[in-house]
PDB file of N, CA and C in Angstrom:
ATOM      1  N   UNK A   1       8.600 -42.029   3.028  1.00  0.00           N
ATOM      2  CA  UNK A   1       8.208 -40.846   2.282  1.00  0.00           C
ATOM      3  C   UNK A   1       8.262 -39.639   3.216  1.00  0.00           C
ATOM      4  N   UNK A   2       9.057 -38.450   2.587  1.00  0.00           N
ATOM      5  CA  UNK A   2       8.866 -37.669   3.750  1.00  0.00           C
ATOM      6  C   UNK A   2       7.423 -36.438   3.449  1.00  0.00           C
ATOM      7  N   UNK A   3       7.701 -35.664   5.066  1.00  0.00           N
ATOM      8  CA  UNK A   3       6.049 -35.276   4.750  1.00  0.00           C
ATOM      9  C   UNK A   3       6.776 -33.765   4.194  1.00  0.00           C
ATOM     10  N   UNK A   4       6.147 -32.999   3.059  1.00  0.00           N
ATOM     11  CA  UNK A   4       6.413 -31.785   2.879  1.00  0.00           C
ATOM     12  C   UNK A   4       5.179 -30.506   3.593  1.00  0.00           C
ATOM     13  N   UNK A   5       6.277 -29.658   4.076  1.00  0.00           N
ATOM     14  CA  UNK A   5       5.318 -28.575   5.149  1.00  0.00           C
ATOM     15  C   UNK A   5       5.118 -27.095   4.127  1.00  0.00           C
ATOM     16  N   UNK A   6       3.708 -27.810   3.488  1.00  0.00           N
ATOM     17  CA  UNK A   6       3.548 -26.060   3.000  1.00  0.00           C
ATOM     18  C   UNK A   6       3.876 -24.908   3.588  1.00  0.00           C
ATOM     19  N   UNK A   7       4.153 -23.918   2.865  1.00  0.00           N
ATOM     20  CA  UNK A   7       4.033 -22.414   3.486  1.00  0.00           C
ATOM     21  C   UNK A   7       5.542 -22.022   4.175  1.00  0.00           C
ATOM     22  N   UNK A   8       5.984 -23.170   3.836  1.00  0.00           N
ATOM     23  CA  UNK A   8       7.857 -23.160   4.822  1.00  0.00           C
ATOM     24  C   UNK A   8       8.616 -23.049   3.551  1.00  0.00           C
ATOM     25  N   UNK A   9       9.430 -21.767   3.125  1.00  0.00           N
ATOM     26  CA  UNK A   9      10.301 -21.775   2.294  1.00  0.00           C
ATOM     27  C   UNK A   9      12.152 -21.214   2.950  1.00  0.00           C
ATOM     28  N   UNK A  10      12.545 -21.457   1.881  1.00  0.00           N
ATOM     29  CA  UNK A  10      14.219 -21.021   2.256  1.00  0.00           C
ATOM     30  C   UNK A  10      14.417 -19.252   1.664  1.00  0.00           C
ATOM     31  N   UNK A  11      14.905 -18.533   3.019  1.00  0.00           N
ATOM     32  CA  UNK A  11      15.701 -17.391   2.462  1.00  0.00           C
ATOM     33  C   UNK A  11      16.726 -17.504   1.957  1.00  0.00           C
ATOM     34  N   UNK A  12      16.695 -16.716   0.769  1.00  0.00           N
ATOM     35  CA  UNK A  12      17.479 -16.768  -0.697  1.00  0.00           C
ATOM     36  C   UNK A  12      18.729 -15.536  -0.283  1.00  0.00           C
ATOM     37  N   UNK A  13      18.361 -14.528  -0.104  1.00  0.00           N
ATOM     38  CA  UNK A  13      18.757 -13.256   0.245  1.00  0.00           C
ATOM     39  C   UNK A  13      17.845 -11.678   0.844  1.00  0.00           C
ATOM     40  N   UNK A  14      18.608 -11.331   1.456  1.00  0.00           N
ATOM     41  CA  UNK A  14      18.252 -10.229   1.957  1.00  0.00           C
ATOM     42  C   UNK A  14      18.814  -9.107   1.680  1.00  0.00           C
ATOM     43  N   UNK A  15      18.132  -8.085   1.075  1.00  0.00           N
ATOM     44  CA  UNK A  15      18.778  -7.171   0.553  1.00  0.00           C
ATOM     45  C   UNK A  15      19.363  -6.102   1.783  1.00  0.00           C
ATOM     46  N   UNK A  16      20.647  -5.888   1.573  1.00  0.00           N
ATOM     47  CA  UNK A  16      21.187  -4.678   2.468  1.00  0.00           C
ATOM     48  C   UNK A  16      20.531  -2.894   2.295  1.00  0.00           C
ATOM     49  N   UNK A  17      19.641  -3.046   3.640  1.00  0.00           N
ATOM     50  CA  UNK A  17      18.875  -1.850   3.567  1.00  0.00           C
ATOM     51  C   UNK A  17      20.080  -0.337   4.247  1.00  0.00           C
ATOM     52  N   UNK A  18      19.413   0.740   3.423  1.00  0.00           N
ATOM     53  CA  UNK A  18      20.657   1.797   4.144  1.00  0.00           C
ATOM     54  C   UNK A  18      19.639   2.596   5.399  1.00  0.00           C
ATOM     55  N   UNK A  19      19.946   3.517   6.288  1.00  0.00           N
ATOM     56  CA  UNK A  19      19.305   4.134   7.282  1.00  0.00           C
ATOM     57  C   UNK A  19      17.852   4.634   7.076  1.00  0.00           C
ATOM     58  N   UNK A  20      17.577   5.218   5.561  1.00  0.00           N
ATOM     59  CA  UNK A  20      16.615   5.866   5.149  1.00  0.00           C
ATOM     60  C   UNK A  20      15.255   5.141   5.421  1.00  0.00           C
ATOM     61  N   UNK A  21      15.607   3.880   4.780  1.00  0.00           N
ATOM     62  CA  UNK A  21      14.448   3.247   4.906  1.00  0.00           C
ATOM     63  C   UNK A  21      13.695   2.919   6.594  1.00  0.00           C
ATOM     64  N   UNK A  22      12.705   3.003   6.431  1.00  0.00           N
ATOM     65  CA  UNK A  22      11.630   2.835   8.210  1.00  0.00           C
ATOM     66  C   UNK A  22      12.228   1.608   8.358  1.00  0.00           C
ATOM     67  N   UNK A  23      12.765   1.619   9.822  1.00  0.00           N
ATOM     68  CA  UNK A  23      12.800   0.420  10.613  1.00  0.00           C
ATOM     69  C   UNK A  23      11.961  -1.045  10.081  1.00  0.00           C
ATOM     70  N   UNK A  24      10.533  -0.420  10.584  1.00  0.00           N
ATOM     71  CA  UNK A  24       9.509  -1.573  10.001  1.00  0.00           C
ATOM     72  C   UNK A  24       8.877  -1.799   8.837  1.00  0.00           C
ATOM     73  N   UNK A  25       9.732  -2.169   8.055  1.00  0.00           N
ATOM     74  CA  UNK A  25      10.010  -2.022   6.479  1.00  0.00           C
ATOM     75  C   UNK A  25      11.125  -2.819   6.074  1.00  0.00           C
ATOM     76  N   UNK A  26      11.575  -4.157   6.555  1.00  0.00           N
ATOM     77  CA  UNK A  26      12.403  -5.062   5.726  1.00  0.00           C
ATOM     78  C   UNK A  26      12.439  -5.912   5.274  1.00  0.00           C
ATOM     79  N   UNK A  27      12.362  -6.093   3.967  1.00  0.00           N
ATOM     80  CA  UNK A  27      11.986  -7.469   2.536  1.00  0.00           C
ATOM     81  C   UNK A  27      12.980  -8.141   2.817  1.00  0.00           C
ATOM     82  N   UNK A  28      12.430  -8.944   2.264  1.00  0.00           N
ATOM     83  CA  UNK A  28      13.653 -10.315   2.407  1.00  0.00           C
ATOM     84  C   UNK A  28      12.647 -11.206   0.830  1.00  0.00           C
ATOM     85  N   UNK A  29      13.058 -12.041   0.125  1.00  0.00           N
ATOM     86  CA  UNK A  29      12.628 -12.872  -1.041  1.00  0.00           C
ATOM     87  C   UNK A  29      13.436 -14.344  -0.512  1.00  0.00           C
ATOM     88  N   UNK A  30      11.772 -15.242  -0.198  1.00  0.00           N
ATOM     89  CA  UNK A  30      11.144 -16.507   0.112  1.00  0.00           C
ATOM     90  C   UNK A  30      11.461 -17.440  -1.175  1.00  0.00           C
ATOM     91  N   UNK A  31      11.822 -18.101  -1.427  1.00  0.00           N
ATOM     92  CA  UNK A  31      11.570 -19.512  -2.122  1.00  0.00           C
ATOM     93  C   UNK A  31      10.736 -20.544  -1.467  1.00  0.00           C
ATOM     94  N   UNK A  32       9.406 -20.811  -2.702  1.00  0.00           N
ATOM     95  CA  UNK A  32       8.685 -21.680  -2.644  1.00  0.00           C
ATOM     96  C   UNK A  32       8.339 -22.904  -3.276  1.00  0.00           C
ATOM     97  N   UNK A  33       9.076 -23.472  -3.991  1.00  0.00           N
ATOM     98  CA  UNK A  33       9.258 -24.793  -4.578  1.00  0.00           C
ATOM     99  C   UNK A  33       9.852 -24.089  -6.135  1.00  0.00           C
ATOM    100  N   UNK A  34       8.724 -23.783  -6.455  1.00  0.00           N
ATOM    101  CA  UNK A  34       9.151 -23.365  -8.332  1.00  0.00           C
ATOM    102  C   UNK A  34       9.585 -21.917  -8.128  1.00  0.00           C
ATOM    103  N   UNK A  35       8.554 -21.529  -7.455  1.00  0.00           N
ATOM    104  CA  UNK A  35       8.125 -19.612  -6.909  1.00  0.00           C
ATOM    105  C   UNK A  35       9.233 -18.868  -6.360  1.00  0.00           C
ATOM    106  N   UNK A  36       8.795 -17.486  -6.537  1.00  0.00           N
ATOM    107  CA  UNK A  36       9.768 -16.727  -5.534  1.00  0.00           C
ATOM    108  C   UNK A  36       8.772 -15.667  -5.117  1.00  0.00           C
ATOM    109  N   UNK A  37       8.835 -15.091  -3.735  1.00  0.00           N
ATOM    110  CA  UNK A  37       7.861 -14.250  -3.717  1.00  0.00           C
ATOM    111  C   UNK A  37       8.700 -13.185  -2.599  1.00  0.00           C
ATOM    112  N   UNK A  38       8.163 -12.075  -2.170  1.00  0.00           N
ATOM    113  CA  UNK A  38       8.777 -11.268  -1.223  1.00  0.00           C
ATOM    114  C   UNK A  38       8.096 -11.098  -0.089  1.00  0.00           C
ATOM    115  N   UNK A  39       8.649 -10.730   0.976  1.00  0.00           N
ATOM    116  CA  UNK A  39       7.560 -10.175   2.244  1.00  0.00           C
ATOM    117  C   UNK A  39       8.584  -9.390   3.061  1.00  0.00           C
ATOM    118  N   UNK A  40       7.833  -8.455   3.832  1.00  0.00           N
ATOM    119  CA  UNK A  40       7.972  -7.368   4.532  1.00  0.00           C
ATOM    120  C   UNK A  40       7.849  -7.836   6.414  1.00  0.00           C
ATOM    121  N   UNK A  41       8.341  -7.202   6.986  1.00  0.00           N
ATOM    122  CA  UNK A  41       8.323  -7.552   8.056  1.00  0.00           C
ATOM    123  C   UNK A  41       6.648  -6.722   8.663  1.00  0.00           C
ATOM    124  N   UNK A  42       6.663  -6.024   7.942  1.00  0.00           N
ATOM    125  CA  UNK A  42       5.288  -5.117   8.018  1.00  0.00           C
ATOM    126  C   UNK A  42       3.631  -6.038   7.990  1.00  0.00           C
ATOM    127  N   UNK A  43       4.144  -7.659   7.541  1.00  0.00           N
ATOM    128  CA  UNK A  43       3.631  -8.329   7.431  1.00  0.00           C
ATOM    129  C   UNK A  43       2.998  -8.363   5.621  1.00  0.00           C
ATOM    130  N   UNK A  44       3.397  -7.514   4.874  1.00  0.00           N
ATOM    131  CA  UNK A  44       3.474  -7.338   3.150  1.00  0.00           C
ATOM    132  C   UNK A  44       3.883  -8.351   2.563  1.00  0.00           C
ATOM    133  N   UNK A  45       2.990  -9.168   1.451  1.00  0.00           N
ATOM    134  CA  UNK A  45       3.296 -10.576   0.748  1.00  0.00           C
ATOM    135  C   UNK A  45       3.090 -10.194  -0.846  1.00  0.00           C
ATOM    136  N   UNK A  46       4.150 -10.013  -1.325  1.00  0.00           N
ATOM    137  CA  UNK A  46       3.958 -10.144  -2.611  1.00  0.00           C
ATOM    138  C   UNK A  46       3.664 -11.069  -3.889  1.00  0.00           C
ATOM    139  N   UNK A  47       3.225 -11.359  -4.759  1.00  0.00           N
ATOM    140  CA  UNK A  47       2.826 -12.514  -5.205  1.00  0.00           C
ATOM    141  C   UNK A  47       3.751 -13.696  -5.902  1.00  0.00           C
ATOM    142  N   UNK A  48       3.592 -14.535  -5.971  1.00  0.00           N
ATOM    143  CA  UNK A  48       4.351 -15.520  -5.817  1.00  0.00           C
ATOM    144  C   UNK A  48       4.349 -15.284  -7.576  1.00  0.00           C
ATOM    145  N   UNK A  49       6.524 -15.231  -8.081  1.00  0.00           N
ATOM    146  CA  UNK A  49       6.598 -14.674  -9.015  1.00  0.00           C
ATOM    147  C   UNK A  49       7.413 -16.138  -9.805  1.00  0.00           C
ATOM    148  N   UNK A  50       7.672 -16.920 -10.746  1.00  0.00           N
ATOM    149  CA  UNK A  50       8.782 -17.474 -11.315  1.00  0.00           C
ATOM    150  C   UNK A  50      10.126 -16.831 -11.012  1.00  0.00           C
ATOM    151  N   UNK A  51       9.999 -15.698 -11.462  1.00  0.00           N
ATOM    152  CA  UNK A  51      11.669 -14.689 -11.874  1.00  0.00           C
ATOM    153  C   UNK A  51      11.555 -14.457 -10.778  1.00  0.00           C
ATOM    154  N   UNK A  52      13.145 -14.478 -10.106  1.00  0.00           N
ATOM    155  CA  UNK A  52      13.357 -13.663  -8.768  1.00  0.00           C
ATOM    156  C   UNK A  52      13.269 -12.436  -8.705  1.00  0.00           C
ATOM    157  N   UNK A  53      14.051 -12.057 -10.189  1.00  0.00           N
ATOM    158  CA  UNK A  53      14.376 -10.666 -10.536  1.00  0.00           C
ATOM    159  C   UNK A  53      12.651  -9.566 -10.227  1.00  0.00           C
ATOM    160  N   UNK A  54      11.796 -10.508 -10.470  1.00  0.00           N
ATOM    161  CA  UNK A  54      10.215  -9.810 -10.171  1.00  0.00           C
ATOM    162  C   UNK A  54       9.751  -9.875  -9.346  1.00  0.00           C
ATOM    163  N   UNK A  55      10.174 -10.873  -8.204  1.00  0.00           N
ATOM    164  CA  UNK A  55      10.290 -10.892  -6.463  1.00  0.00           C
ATOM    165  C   UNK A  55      10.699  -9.695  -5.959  1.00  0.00           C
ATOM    166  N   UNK A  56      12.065  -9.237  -6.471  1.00  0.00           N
ATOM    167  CA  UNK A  56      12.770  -8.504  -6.315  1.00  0.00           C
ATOM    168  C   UNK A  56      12.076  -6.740  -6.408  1.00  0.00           C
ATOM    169  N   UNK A  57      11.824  -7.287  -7.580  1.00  0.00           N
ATOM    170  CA  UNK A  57      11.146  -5.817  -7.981  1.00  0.00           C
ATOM    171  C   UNK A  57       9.928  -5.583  -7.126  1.00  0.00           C
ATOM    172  N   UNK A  58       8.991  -6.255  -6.805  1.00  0.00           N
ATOM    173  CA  UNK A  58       8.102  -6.156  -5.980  1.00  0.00           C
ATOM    174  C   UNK A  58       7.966  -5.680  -4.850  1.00  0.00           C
ATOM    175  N   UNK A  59       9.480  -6.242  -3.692  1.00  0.00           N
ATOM    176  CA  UNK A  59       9.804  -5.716  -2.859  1.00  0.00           C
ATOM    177  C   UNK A  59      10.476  -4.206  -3.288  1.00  0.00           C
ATOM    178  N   UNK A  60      10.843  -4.245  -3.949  1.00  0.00           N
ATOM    179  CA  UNK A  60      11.393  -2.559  -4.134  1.00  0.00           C
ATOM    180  C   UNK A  60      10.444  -1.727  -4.200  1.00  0.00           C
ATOM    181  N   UNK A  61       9.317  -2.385  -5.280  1.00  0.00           N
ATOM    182  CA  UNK A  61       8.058  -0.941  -5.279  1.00  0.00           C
ATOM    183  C   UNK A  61       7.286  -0.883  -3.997  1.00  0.00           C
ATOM    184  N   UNK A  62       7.231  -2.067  -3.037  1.00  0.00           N
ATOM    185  CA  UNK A  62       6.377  -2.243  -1.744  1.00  0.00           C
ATOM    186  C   UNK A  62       7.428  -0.764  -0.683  1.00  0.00           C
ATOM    187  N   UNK A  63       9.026  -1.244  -1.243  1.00  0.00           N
ATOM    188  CA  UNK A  63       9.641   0.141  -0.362  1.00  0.00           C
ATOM    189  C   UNK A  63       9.063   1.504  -0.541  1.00  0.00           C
ATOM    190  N   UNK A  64       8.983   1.592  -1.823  1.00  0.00           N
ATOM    191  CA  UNK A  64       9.470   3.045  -1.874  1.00  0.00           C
ATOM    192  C   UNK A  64       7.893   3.040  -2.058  1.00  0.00           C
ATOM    193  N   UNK A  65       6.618   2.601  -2.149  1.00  0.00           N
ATOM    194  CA  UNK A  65       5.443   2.980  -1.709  1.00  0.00           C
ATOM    195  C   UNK A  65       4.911   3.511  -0.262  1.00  0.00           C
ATOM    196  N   UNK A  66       6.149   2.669   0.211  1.00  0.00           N
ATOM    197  CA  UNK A  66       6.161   2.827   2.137  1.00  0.00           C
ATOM    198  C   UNK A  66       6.817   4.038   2.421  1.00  0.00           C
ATOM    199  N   UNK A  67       7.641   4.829   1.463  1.00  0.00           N
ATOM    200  CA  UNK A  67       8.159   5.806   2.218  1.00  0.00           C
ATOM    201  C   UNK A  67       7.849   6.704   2.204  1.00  0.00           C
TER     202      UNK A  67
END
């Protein structure tokens, strides 16, 4: 049986950021078994969503709140 390691998910994608955005400010969207969630290098965790598309969105409003 193997052992499963909570809290360890696969990057899905990373969105291509342009210059504007702050350095310390880059999302990336986590897969967590069923979940999808976003985080920031800022250390920002967004909540763990079904739809990516709302992963997605999450990290976008976490941007442009940051800027």
């Amino acid at each position: 049986m193997r052992k499963r390691l909570l809290g360890v998910g696969n990057v899905v994608a990373v969105a291509q950021q342009d210059d504007s955005t702050p350095r310390n400010h880059r999302t990336t969207t986590i897969e967590q078994g069923r979940f999808c969630l976003a985080r920031c290098t800022c250390g920002w965790k967004g909540p763990a969503r079904r739809a990516r598309s709302l992963a997605r969105a999450d990290a976008e409003g976490h941007l442009s709140a940051a800027a």
